[in-house]
C-alpha atoms as a PDB file:
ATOM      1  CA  UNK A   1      -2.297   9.911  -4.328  1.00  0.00           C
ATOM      2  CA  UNK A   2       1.147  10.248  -1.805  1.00  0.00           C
ATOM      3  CA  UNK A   3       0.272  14.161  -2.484  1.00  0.00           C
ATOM      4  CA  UNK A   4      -3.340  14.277  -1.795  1.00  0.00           C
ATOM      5  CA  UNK A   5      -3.975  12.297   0.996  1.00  0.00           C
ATOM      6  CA  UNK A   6      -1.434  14.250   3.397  1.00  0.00           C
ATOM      7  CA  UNK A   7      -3.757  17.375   3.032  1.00  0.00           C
ATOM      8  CA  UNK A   8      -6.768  15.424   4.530  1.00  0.00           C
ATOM      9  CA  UNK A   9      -5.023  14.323   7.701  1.00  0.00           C
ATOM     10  CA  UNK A  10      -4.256  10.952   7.527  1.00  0.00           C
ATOM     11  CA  UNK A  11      -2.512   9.233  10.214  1.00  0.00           C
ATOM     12  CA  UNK A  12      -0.605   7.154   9.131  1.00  0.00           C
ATOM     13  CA  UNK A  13       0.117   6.782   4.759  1.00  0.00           C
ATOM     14  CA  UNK A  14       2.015   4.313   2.840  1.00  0.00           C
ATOM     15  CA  UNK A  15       2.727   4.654  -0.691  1.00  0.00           C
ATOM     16  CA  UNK A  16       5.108   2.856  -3.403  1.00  0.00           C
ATOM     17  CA  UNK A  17       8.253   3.383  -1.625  1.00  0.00           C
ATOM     18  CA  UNK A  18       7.808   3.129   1.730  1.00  0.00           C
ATOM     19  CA  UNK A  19       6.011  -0.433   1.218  1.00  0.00           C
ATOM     20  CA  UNK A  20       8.856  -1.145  -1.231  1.00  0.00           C
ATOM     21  CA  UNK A  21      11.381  -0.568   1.766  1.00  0.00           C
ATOM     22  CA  UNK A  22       9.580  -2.081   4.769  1.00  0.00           C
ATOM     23  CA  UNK A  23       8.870  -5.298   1.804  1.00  0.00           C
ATOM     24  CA  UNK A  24      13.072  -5.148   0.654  1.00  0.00           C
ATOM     25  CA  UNK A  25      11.834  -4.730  -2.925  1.00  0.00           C
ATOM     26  CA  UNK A  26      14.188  -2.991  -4.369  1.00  0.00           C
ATOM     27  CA  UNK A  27      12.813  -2.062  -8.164  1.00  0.00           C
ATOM     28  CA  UNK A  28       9.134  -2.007  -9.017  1.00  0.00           C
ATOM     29  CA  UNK A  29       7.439  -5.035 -10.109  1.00  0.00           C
ATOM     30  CA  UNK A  30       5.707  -4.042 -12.947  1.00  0.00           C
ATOM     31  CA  UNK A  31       5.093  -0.878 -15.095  1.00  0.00           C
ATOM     32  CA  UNK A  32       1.962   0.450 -12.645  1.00  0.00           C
ATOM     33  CA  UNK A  33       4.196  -0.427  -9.252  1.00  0.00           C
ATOM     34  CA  UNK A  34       3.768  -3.340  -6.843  1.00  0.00           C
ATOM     35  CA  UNK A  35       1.687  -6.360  -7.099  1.00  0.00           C
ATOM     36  CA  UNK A  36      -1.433  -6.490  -5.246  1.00  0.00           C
ATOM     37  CA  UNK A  37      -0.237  -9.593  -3.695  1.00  0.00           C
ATOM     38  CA  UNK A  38       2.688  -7.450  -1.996  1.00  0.00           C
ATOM     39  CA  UNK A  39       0.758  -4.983  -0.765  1.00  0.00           C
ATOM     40  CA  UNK A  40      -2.012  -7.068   0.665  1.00  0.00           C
ATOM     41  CA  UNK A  41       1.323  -8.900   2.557  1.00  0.00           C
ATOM     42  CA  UNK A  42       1.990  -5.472   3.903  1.00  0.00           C
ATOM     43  CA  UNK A  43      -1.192  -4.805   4.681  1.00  0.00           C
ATOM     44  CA  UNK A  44      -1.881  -7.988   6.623  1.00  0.00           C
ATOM     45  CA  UNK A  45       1.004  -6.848   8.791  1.00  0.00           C
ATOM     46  CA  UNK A  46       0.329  -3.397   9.587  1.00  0.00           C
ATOM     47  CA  UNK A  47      -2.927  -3.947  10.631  1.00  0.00           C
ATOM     48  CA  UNK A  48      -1.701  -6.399  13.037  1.00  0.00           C
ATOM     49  CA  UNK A  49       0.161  -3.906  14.708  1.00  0.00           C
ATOM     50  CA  UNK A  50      -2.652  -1.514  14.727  1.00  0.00           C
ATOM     51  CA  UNK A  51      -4.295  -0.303  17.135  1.00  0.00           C
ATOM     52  CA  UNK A  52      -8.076  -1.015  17.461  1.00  0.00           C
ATOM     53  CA  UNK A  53     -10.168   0.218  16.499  1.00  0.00           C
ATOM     54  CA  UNK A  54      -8.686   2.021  13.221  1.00  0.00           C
ATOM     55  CA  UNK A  55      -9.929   2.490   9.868  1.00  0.00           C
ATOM     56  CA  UNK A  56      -7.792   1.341   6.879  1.00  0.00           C
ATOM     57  CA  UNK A  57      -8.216   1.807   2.932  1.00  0.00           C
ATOM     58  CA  UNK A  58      -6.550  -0.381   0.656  1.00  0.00           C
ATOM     59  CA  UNK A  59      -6.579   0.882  -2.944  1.00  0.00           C
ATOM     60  CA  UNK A  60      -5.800  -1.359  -5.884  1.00  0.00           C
ATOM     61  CA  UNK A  61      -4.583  -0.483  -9.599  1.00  0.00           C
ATOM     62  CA  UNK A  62      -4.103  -4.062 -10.592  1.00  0.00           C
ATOM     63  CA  UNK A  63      -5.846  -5.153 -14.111  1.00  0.00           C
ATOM     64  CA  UNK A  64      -7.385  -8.239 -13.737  1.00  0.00           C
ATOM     65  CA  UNK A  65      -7.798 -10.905 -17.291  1.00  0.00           C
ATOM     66  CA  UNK A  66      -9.906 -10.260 -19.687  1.00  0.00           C
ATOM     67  CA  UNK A  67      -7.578  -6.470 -19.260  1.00  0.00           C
END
């Protein structure tokens, strides 16, 4: 996704690593990448700081029980 979404002129794009720095996670936190609950705290913040208004996608590639 950190390659495709550049070409369709986002803003502003935060992937694995950037929330990993701006979070001071320093290794992933499981085999797919961060924990939705980490980057819905990121989230939460940056969109306090936005600017209204804004539009904002959150995607999510947690697995959720029964997997």
């Amino acid at each position: 996704m950190c390659s495709f979404f550049p070409k369709i002129k986002l803003d502003q794009l935060y992937c694995r690593e950037e929330i990993k720095e701006a979070m001071g996670i320093k290794e992933d936190e499981h085999t797919w990448g961060l924990q939705d609950s980490t980057v819905l705290k990121f989230m939460a913040k940056k969109l306090k700081e936005t600017n209204k208004p804004f539009f904002s996608v959150f995607m999510s590639i947690n697995t959720h029980a029964p997997y």
